[in-house]
Structures are given as structure tokens and as C-alpha cells.
C-alpha atoms as a PDB file:
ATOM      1  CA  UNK A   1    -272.278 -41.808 -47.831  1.00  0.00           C
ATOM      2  CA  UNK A   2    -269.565 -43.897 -48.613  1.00  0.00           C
ATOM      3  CA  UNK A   3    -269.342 -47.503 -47.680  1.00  0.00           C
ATOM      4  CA  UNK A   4    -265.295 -47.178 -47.143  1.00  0.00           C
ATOM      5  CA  UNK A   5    -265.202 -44.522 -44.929  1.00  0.00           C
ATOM      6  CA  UNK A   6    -266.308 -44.217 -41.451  1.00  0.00           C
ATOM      7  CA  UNK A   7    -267.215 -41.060 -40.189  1.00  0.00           C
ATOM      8  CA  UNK A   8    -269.899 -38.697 -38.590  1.00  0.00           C
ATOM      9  CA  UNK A   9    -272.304 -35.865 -39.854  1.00  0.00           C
ATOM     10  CA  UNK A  10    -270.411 -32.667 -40.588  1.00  0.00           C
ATOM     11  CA  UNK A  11    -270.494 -30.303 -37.779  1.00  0.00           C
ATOM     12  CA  UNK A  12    -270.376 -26.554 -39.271  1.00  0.00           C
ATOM     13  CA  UNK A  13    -267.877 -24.156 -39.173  1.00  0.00           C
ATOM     14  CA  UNK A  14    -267.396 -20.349 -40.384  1.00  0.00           C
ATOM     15  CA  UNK A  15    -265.170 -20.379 -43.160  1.00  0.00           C
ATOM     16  CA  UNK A  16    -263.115 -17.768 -44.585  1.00  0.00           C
ATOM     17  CA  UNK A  17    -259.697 -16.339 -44.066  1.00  0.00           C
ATOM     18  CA  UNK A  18    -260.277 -15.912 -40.244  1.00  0.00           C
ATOM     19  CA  UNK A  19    -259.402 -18.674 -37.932  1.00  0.00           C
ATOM     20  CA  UNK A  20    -262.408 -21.023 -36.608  1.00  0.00           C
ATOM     21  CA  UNK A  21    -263.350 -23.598 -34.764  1.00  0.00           C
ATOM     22  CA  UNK A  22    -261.885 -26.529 -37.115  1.00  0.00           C
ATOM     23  CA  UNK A  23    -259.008 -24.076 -37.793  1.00  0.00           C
ATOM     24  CA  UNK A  24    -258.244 -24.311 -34.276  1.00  0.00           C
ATOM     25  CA  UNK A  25    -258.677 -27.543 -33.569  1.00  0.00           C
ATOM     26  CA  UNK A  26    -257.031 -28.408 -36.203  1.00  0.00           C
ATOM     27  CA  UNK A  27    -253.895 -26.123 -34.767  1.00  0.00           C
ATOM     28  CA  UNK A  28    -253.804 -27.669 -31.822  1.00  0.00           C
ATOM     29  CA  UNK A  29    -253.726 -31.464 -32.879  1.00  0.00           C
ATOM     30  CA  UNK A  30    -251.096 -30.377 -34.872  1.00  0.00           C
ATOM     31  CA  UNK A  31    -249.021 -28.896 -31.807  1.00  0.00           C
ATOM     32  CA  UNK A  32    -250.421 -31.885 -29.480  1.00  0.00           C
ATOM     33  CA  UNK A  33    -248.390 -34.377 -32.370  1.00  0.00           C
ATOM     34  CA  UNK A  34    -245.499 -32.079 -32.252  1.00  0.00           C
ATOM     35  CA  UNK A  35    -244.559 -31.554 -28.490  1.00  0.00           C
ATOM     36  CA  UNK A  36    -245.406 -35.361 -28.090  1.00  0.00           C
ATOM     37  CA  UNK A  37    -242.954 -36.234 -30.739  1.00  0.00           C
ATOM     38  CA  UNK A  38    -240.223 -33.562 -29.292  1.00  0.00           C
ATOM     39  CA  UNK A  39    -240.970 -34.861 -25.652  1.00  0.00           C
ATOM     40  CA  UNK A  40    -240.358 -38.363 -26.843  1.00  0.00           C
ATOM     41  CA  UNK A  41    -236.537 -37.669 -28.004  1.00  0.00           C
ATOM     42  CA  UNK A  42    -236.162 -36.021 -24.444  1.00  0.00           C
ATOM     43  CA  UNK A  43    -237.275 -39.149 -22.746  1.00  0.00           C
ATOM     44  CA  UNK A  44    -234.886 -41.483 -25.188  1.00  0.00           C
ATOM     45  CA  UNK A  45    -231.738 -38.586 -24.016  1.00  0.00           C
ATOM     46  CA  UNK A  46    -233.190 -38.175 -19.899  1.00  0.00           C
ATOM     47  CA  UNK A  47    -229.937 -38.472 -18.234  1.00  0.00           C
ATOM     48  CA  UNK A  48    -231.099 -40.027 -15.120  1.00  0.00           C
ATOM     49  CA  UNK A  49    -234.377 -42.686 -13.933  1.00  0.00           C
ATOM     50  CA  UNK A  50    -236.394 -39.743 -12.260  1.00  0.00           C
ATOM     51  CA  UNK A  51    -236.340 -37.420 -15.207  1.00  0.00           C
ATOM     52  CA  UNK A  52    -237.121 -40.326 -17.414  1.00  0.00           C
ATOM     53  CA  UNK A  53    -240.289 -40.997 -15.287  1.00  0.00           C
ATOM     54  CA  UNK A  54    -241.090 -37.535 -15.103  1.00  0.00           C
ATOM     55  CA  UNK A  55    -240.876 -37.024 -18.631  1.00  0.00           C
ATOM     56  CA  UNK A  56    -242.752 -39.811 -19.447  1.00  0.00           C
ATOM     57  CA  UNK A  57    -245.594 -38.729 -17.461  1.00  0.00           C
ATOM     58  CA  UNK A  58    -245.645 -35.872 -19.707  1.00  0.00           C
ATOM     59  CA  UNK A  59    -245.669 -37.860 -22.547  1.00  0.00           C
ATOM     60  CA  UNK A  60    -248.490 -39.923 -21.606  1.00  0.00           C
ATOM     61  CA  UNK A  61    -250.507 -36.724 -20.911  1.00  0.00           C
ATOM     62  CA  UNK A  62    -249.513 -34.785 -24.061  1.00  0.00           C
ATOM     63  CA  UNK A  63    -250.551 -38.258 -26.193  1.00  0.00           C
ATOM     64  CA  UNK A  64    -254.069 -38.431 -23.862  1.00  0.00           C
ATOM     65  CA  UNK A  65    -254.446 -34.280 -24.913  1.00  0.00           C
ATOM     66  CA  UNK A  66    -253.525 -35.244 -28.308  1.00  0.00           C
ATOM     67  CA  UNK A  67    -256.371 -38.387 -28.745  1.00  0.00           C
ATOM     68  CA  UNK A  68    -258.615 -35.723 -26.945  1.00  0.00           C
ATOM     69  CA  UNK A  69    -258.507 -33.207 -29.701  1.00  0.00           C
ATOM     70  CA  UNK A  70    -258.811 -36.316 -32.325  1.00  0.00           C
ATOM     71  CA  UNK A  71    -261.791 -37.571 -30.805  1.00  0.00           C
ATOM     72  CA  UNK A  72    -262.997 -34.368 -30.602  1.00  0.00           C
ATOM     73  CA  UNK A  73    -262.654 -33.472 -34.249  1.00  0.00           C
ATOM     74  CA  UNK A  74    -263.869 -37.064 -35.506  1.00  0.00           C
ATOM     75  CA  UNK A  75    -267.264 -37.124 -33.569  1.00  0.00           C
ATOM     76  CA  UNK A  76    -267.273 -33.456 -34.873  1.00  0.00           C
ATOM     77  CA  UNK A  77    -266.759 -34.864 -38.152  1.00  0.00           C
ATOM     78  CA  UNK A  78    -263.818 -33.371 -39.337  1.00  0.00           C
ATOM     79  CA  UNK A  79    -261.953 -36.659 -39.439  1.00  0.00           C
ATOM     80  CA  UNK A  80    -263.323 -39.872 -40.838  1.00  0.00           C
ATOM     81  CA  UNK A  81    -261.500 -43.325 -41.515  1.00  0.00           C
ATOM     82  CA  UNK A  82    -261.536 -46.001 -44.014  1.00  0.00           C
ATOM     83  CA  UNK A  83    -262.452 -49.063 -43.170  1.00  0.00           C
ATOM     84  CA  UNK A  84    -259.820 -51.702 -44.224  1.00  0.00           C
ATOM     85  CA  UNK A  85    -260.119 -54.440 -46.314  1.00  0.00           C
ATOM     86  CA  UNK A  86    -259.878 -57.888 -44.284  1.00  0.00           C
ATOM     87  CA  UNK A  87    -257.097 -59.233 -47.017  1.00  0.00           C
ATOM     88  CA  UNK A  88    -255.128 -55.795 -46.454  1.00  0.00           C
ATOM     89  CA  UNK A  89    -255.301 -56.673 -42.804  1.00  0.00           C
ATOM     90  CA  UNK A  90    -254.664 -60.372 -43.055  1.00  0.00           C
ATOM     91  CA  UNK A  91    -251.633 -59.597 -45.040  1.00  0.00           C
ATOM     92  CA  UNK A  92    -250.611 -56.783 -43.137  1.00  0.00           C
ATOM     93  CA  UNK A  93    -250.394 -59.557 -40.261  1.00  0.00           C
ATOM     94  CA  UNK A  94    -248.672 -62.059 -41.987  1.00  0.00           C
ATOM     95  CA  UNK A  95    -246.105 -59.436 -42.913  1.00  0.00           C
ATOM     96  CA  UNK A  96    -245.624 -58.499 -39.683  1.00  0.00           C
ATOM     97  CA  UNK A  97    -245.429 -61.828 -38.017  1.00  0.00           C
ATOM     98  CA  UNK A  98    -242.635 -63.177 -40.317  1.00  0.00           C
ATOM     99  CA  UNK A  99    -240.624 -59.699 -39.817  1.00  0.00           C
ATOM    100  CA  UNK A 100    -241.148 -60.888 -35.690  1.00  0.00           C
ATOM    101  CA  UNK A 101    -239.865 -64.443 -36.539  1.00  0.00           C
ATOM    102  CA  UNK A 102    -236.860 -62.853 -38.003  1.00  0.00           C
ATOM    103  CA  UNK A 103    -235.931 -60.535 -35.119  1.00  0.00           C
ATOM    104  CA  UNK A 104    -236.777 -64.013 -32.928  1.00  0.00           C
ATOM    105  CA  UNK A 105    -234.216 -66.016 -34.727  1.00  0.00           C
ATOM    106  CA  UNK A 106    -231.805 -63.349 -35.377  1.00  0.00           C
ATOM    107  CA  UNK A 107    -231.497 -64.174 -38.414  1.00  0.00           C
END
């Protein structure tokens, strides 16, 4: 196993040109991402506070549906990470910080 990654046993699938089980999984992440994205340009253009809640209500459930099917697929095994170095992350931070001090001091 790799020391970089992170990232559980392998659960098998049928594969072939027929859809299956990763196939649809797969599918519906996909979709999840998409009608969250879509869903989050309606909420930026809702003309009025009580569509804006309600469409962020759907937004919060189509992102919950979406981490659902990621979980899903990454205890499956379908998904693993890497883990990050802690000098990528470190200057990651610092980067970020000093792009925050920036937008502070409007500068």
C-alpha cells in the first residue's frame, strides 16, 4: 500500500461495458456536483429572501446527498486521498493568510 495515499480495501465490482455498481455511483456523484453547482447560481440570482432560503435549503441537501455518495464510494474504496505534506500545508497557510491581510488592508 502506499504510504501517500489514504484509502480502503477495494470493494468489487462487475466490469464490462454494462453499467455497475461503481458505474453508478460514480453517475450520481457526478449529477449530485452538478445540480449543487446549478442550484448555487439560482441562489446568487433568487429574486426575493424566501426563495433564497428555500433554495438554499436545497442546496444544503443536494451538498449532504452529494458527501453521501462520496463517503459511500471512499469507504467502498473507490476513492482514496493523499495525505499532504506538512510544508505543502504550512505554505498553503501562509499563502493564504497574507492574500487575507491584503483583502484586510485593502490594499
Amino acid at each position: 500500500m502506499n504510504q501517500n495515499k489514504v484509502e480502503n480495501p477495494k470493494t468489487p465490482y462487475q466490469e464490462g461495458i454494462e453499467m455497475n455498481d461503481k458505474n453508478y455511483l460514480d453517475s450520481i456523484l457526478e449529477l449530485e456536483k452538478n445540480m449543487s453547482n446549478n442550484t448555487a447560481i439560482a441562489l446568487d440570482e433568487a429574486s426575493n429572501g424566501e426563495l433564497y432560503e428555500d433554495i438554499f435549503t436545497m442546496l444544503e441537501d443536494l451538498k449532504d446527498a452529494a458527501r453521501e455518495c462520496y463517503d459511500l464510494a471512499f469507504r467502498l474504496g473507490w476513492y482514496s486521498l493523499e495525505k499532504a505534506e506538512e510544508t505543502k500545508i504550512e505554505e498553503k497557510l501562509n499563502c493564504l493568510e497574507e492574500e487575507l491581510k491584503t483583502l484586510e488592508s485593502g490594499e
